[in-house]
C-alpha atoms as a PDB file:
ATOM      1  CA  UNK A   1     248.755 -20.162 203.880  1.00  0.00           C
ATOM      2  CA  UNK A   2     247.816 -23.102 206.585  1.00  0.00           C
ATOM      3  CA  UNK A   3     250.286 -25.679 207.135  1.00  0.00           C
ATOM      4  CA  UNK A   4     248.591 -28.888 208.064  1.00  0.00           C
ATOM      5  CA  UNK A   5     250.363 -29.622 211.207  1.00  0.00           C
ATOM      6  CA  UNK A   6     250.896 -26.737 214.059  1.00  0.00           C
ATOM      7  CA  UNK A   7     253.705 -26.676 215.507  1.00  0.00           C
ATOM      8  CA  UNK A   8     253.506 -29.072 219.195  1.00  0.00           C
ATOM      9  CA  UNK A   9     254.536 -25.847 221.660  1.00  0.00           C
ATOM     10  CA  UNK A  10     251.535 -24.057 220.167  1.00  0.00           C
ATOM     11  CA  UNK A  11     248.847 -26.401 221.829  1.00  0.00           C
ATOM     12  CA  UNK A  12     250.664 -26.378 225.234  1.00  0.00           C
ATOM     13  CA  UNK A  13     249.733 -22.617 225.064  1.00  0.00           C
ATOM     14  CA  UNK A  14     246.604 -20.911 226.688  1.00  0.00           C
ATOM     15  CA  UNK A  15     244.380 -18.205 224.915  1.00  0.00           C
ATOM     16  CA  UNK A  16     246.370 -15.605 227.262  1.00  0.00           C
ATOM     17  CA  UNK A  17     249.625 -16.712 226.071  1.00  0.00           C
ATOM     18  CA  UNK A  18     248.677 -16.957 222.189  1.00  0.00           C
ATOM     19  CA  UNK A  19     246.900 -13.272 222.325  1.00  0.00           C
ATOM     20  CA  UNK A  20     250.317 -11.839 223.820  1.00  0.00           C
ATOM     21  CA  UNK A  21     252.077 -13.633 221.108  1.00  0.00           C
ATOM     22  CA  UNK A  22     249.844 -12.011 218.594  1.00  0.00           C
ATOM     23  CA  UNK A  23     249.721  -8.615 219.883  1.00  0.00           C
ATOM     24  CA  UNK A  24     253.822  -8.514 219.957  1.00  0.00           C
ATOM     25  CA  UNK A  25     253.703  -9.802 216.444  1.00  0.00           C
ATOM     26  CA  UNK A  26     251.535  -7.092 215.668  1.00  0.00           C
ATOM     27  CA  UNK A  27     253.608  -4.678 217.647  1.00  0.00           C
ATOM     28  CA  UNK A  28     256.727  -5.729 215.422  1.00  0.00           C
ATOM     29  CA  UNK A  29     257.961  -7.085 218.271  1.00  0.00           C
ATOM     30  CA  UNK A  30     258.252  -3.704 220.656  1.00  0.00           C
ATOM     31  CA  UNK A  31     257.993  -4.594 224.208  1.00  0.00           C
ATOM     32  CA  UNK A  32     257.182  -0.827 224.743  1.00  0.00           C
ATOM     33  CA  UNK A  33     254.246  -0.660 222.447  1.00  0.00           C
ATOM     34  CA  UNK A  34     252.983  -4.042 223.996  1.00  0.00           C
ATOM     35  CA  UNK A  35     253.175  -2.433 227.758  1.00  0.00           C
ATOM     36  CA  UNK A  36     250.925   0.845 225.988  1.00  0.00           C
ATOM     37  CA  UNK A  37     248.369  -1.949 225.022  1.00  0.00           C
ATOM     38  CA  UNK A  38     248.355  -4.017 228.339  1.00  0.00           C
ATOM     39  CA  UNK A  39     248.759  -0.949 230.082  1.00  0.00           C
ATOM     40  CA  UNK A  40     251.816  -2.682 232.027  1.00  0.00           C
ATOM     41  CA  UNK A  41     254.909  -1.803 232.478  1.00  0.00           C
ATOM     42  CA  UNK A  42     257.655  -3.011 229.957  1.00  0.00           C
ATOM     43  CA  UNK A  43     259.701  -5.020 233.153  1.00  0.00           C
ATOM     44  CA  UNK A  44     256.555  -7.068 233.776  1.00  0.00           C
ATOM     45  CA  UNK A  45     256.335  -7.693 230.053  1.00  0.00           C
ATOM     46  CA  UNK A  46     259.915  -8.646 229.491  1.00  0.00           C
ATOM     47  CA  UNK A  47     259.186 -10.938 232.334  1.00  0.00           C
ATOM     48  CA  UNK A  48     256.003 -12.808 230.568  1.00  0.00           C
ATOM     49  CA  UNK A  49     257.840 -13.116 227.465  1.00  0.00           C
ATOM     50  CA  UNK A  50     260.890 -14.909 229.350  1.00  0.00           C
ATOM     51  CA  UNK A  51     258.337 -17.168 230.674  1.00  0.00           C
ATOM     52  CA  UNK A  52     257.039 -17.614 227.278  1.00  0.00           C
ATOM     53  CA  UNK A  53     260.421 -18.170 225.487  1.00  0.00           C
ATOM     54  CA  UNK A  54     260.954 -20.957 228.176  1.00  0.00           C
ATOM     55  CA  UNK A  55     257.890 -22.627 227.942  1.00  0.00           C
ATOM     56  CA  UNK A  56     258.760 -23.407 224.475  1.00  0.00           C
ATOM     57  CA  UNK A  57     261.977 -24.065 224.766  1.00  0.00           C
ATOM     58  CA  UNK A  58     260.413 -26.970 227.440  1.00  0.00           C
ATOM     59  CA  UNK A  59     257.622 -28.008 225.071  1.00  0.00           C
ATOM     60  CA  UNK A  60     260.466 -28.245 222.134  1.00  0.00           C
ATOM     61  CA  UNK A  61     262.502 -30.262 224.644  1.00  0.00           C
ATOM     62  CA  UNK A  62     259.648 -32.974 225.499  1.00  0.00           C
ATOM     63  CA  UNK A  63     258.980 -33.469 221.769  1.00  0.00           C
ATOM     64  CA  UNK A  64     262.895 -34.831 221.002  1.00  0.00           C
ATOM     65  CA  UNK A  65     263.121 -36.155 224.907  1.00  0.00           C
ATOM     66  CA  UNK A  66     264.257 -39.759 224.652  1.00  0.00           C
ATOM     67  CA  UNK A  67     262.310 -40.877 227.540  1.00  0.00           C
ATOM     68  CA  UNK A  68     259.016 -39.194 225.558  1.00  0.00           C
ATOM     69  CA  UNK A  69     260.191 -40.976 222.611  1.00  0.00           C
ATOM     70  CA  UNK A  70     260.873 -44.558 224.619  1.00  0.00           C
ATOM     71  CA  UNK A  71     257.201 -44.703 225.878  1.00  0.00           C
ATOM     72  CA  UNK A  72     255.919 -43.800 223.107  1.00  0.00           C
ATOM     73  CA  UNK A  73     257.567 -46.637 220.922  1.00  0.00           C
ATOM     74  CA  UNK A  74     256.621 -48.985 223.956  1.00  0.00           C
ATOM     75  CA  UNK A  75     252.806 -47.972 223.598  1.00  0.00           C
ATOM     76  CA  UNK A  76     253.447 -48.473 219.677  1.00  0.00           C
ATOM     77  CA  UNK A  77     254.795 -51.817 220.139  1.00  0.00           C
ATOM     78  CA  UNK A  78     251.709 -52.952 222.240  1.00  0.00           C
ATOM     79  CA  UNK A  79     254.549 -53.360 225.125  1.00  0.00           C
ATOM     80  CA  UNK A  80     252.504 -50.572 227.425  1.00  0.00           C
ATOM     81  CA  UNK A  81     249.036 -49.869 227.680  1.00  0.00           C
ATOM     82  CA  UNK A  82     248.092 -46.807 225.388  1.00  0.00           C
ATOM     83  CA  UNK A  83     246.039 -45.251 228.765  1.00  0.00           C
ATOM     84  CA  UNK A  84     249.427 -45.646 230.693  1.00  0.00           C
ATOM     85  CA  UNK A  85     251.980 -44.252 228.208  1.00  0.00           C
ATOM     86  CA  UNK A  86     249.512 -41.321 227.732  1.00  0.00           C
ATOM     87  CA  UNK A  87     249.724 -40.841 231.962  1.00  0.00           C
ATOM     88  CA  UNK A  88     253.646 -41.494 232.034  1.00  0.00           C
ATOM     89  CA  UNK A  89     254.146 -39.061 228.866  1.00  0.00           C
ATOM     90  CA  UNK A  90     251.994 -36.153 230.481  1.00  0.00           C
ATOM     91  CA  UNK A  91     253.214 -36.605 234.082  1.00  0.00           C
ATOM     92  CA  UNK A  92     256.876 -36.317 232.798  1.00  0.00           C
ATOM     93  CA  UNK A  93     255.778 -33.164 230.770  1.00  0.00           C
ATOM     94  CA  UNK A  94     254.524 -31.523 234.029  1.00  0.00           C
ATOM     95  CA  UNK A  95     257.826 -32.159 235.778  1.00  0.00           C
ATOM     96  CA  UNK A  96     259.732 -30.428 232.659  1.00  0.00           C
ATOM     97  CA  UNK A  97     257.213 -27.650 233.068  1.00  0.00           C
ATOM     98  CA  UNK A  98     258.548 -26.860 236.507  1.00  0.00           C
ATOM     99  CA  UNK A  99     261.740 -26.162 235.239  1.00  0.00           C
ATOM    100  CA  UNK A 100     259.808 -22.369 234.302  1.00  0.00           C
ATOM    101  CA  UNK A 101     261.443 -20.077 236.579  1.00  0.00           C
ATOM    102  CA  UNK A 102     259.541 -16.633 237.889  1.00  0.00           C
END
């Protein structure tokens, strides 16, 4: 069943990310069968999945972020250009995004 709206985290996700995602659904979840199919060991995958976890837990953030949400209703209200708010809202996201610690 497709819903008609993805969720916003998945499209700040690469290929790489969304294939690791898939694979550890796949695996049921077991870290230890993901490093037998990376070929990794399971501290390097605990440590991309952390990263993951966190980079939607940021994405999640920036959707309900009341600044997001303040230029957006700006650009709505014809009160910002649409080409700036777009700038503002993605230059913002970046900064959130370095909040992703190794």
């Amino acid at each position: 069943m497709k819903t008609s709206r993805e969720p916003s985290w998945i499209s700040d996700l690469n290929e790489e990310e969304i294939e690791f995602i898939k694979f550890f659904i796949l695996s049921s979840g077991s870290i230890k069968e993901l490093a037998t199919i990376y070929s990794t060991s399971y501290p390097t995958l605990r440590k991309q999945l952390d990263k993951l976890i966190q980079k939607i837990r940021i994405s999640e953030r920036k959707e309900n972020d009341n600044i997001i949400q303040l230029i957006q209703q700006l650009e709505k209200e014809g009160r910002i250009d649409q080409e700036i708010a777009d700038t503002v809202v993605q230059e913002y996201g970046k900064s959130l995004n370095c909040l992703i610690v190794d």
